[in-house]
C-alpha atoms as a PDB file:
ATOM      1  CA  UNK A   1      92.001  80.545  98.351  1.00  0.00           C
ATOM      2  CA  UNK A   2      91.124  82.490  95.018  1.00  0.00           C
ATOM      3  CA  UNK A   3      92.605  86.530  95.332  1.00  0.00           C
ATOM      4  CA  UNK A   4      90.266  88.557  95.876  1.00  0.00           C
ATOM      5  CA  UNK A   5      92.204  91.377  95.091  1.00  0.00           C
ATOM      6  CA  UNK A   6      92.694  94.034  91.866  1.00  0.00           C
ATOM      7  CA  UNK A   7      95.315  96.506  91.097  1.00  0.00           C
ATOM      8  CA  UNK A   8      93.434  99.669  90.947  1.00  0.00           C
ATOM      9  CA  UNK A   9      96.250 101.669  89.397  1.00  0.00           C
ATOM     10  CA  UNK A  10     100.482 101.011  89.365  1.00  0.00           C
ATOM     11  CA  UNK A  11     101.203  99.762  92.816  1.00  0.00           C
ATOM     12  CA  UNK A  12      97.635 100.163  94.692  1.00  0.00           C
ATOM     13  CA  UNK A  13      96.006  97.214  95.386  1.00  0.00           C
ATOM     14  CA  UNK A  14      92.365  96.936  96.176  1.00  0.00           C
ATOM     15  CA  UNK A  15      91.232  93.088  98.048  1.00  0.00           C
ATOM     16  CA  UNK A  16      88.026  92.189  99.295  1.00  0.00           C
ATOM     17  CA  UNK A  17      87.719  92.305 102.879  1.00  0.00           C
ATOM     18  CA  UNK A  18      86.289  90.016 105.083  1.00  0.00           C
ATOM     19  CA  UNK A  19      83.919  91.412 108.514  1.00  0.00           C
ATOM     20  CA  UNK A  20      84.581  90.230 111.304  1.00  0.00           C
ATOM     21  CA  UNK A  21      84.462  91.163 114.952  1.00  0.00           C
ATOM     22  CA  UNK A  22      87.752  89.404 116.687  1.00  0.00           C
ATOM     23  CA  UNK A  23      89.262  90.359 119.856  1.00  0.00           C
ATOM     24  CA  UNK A  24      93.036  91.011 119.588  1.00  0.00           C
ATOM     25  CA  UNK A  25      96.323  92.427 120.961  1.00  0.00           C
ATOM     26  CA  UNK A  26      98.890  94.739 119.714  1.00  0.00           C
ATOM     27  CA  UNK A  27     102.249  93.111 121.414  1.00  0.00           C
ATOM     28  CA  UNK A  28     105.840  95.004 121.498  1.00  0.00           C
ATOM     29  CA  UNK A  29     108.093  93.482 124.290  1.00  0.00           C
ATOM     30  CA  UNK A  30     106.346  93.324 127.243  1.00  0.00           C
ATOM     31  CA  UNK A  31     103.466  95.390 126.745  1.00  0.00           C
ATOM     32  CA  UNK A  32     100.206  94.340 125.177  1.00  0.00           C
ATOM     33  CA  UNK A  33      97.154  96.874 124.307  1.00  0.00           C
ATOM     34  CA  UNK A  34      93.760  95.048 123.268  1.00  0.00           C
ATOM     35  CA  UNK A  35      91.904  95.640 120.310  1.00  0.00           C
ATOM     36  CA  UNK A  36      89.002  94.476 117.934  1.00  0.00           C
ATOM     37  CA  UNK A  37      89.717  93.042 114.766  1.00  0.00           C
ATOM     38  CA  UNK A  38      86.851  94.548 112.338  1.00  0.00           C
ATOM     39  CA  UNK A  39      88.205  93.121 109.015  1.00  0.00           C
ATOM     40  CA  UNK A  40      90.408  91.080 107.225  1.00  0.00           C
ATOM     41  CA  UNK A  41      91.800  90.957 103.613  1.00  0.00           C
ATOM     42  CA  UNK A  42      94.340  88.973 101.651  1.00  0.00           C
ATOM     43  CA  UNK A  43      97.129  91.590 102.631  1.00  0.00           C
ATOM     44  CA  UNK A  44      96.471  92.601 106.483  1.00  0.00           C
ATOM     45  CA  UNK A  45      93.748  93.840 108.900  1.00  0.00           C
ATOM     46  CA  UNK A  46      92.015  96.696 110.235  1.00  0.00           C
ATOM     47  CA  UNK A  47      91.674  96.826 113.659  1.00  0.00           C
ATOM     48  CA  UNK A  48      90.282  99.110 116.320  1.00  0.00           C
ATOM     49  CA  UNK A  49      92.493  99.923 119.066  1.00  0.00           C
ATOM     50  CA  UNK A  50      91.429 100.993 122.493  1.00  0.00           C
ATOM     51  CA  UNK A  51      92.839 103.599 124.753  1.00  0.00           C
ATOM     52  CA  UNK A  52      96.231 102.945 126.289  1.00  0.00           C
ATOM     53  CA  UNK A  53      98.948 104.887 128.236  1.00  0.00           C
ATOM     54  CA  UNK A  54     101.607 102.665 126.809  1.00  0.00           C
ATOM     55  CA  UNK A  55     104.395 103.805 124.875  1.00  0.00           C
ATOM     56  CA  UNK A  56     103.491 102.210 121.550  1.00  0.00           C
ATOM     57  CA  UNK A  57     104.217 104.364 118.244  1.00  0.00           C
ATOM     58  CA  UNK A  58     101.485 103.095 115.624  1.00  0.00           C
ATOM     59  CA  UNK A  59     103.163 105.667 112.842  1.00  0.00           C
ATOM     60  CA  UNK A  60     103.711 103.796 109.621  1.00  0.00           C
ATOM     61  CA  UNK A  61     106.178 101.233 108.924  1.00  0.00           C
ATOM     62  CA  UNK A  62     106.343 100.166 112.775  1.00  0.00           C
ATOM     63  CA  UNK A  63     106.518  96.249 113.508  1.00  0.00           C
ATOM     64  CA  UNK A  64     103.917  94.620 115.994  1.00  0.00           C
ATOM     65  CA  UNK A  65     103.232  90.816 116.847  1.00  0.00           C
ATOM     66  CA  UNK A  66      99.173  91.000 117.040  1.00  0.00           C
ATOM     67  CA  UNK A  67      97.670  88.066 118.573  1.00  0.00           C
ATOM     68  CA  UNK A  68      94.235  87.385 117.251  1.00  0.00           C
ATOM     69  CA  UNK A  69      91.561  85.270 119.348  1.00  0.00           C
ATOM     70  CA  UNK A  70      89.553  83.218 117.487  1.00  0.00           C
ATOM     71  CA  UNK A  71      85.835  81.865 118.535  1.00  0.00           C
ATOM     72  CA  UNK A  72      87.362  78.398 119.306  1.00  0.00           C
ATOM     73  CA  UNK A  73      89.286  80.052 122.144  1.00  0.00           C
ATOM     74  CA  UNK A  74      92.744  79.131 119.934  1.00  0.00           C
ATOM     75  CA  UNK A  75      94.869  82.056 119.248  1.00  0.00           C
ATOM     76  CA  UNK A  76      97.049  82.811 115.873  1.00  0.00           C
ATOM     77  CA  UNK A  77     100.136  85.275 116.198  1.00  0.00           C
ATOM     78  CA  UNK A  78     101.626  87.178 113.271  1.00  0.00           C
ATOM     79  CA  UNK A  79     104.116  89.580 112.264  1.00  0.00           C
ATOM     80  CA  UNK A  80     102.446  92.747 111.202  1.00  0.00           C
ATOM     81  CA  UNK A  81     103.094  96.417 109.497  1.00  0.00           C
ATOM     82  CA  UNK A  82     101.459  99.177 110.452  1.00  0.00           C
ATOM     83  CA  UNK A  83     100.398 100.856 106.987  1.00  0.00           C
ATOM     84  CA  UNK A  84      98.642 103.585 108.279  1.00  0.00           C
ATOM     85  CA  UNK A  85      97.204 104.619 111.359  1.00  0.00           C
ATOM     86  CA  UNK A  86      94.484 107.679 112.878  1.00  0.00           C
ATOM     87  CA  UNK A  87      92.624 108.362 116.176  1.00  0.00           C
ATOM     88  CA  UNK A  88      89.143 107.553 115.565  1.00  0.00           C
ATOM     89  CA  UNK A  89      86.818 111.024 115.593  1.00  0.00           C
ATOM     90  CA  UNK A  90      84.879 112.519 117.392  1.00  0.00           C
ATOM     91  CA  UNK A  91      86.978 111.995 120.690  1.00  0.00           C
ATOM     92  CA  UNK A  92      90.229 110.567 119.476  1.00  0.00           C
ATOM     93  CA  UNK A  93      89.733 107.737 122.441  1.00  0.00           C
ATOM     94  CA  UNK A  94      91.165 104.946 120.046  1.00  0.00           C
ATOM     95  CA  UNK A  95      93.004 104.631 116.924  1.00  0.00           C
ATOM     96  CA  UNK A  96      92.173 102.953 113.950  1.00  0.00           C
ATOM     97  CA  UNK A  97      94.739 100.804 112.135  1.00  0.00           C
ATOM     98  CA  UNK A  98      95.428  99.104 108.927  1.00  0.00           C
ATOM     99  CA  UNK A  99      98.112  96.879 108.928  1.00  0.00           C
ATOM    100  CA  UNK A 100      99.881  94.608 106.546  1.00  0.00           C
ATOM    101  CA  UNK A 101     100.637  90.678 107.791  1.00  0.00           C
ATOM    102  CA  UNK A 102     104.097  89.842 107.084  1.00  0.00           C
ATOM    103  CA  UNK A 103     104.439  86.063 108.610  1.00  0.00           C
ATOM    104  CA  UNK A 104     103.558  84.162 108.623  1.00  0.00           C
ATOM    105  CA  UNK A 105     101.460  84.294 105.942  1.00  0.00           C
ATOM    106  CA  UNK A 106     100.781  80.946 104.697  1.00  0.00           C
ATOM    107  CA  UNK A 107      99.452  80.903 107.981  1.00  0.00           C
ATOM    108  CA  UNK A 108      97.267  84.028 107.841  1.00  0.00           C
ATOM    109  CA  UNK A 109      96.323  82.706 104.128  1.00  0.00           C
ATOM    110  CA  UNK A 110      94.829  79.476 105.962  1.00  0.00           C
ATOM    111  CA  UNK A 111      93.135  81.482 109.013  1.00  0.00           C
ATOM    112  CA  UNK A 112      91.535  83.524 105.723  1.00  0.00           C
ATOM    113  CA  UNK A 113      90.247  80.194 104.225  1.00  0.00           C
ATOM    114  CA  UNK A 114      88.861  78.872 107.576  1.00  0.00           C
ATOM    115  CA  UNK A 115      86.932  82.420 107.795  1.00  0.00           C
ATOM    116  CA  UNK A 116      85.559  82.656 104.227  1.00  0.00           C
END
């Protein structure tokens, strides 16, 4: 896959993103909390979270496994960073969140291809 990314200034990156609309879950331990993928880039995702009274802490630098479910009804799990995180206005009733895919990546890099 060519980058589609640019370094804006020192140390920010700007990369193409990708829409989509994937269903997906947030898992820590036990607990899962669904989600909808909205899009993907060559670093991470951005993902809309519904509401949930579980536990999870989506400040930055916290560790999730997502599982994402593609149209083929197969599912991909990665390792993922939150990078930063809000609750979506007006209401607040689910948080947006961009987060960085740390493995595995040459993974996520083919799941990218297939999608492109």
């Amino acid at each position: 896959m060519t980058s589609y990314c640019f370094e804006k200034k020192p140390g920010y990156r700007i990369c193409k993103r990708i829409i989509v609309s994937l269903n997906a879950e947030i898992i820590l331990d036990d607990e899962s909390i669904a989600g909808k993928i909205e899009n993907l880039s060559e670093d991470g995702l951005y993902m809309i979270v519904n509401p949930s009274k579980t536990s999870f802490d989506f400040s930055p630098e916290s560790k999730f496994m997502i599982k994402i479910h593609l149209a083929s009804r197969e599912t991909r799990t990665f390792l993922c960073k939150v990078k930063w995180s809000y609750k979506t206005p007006p209401h607040e009733l689910t948080n947006s969140l961009g987060m960085e895919i740390l493995a595995p990546y040459a993974e996520y890099k083919d799941l990218l291809n297939a999608l492109v």
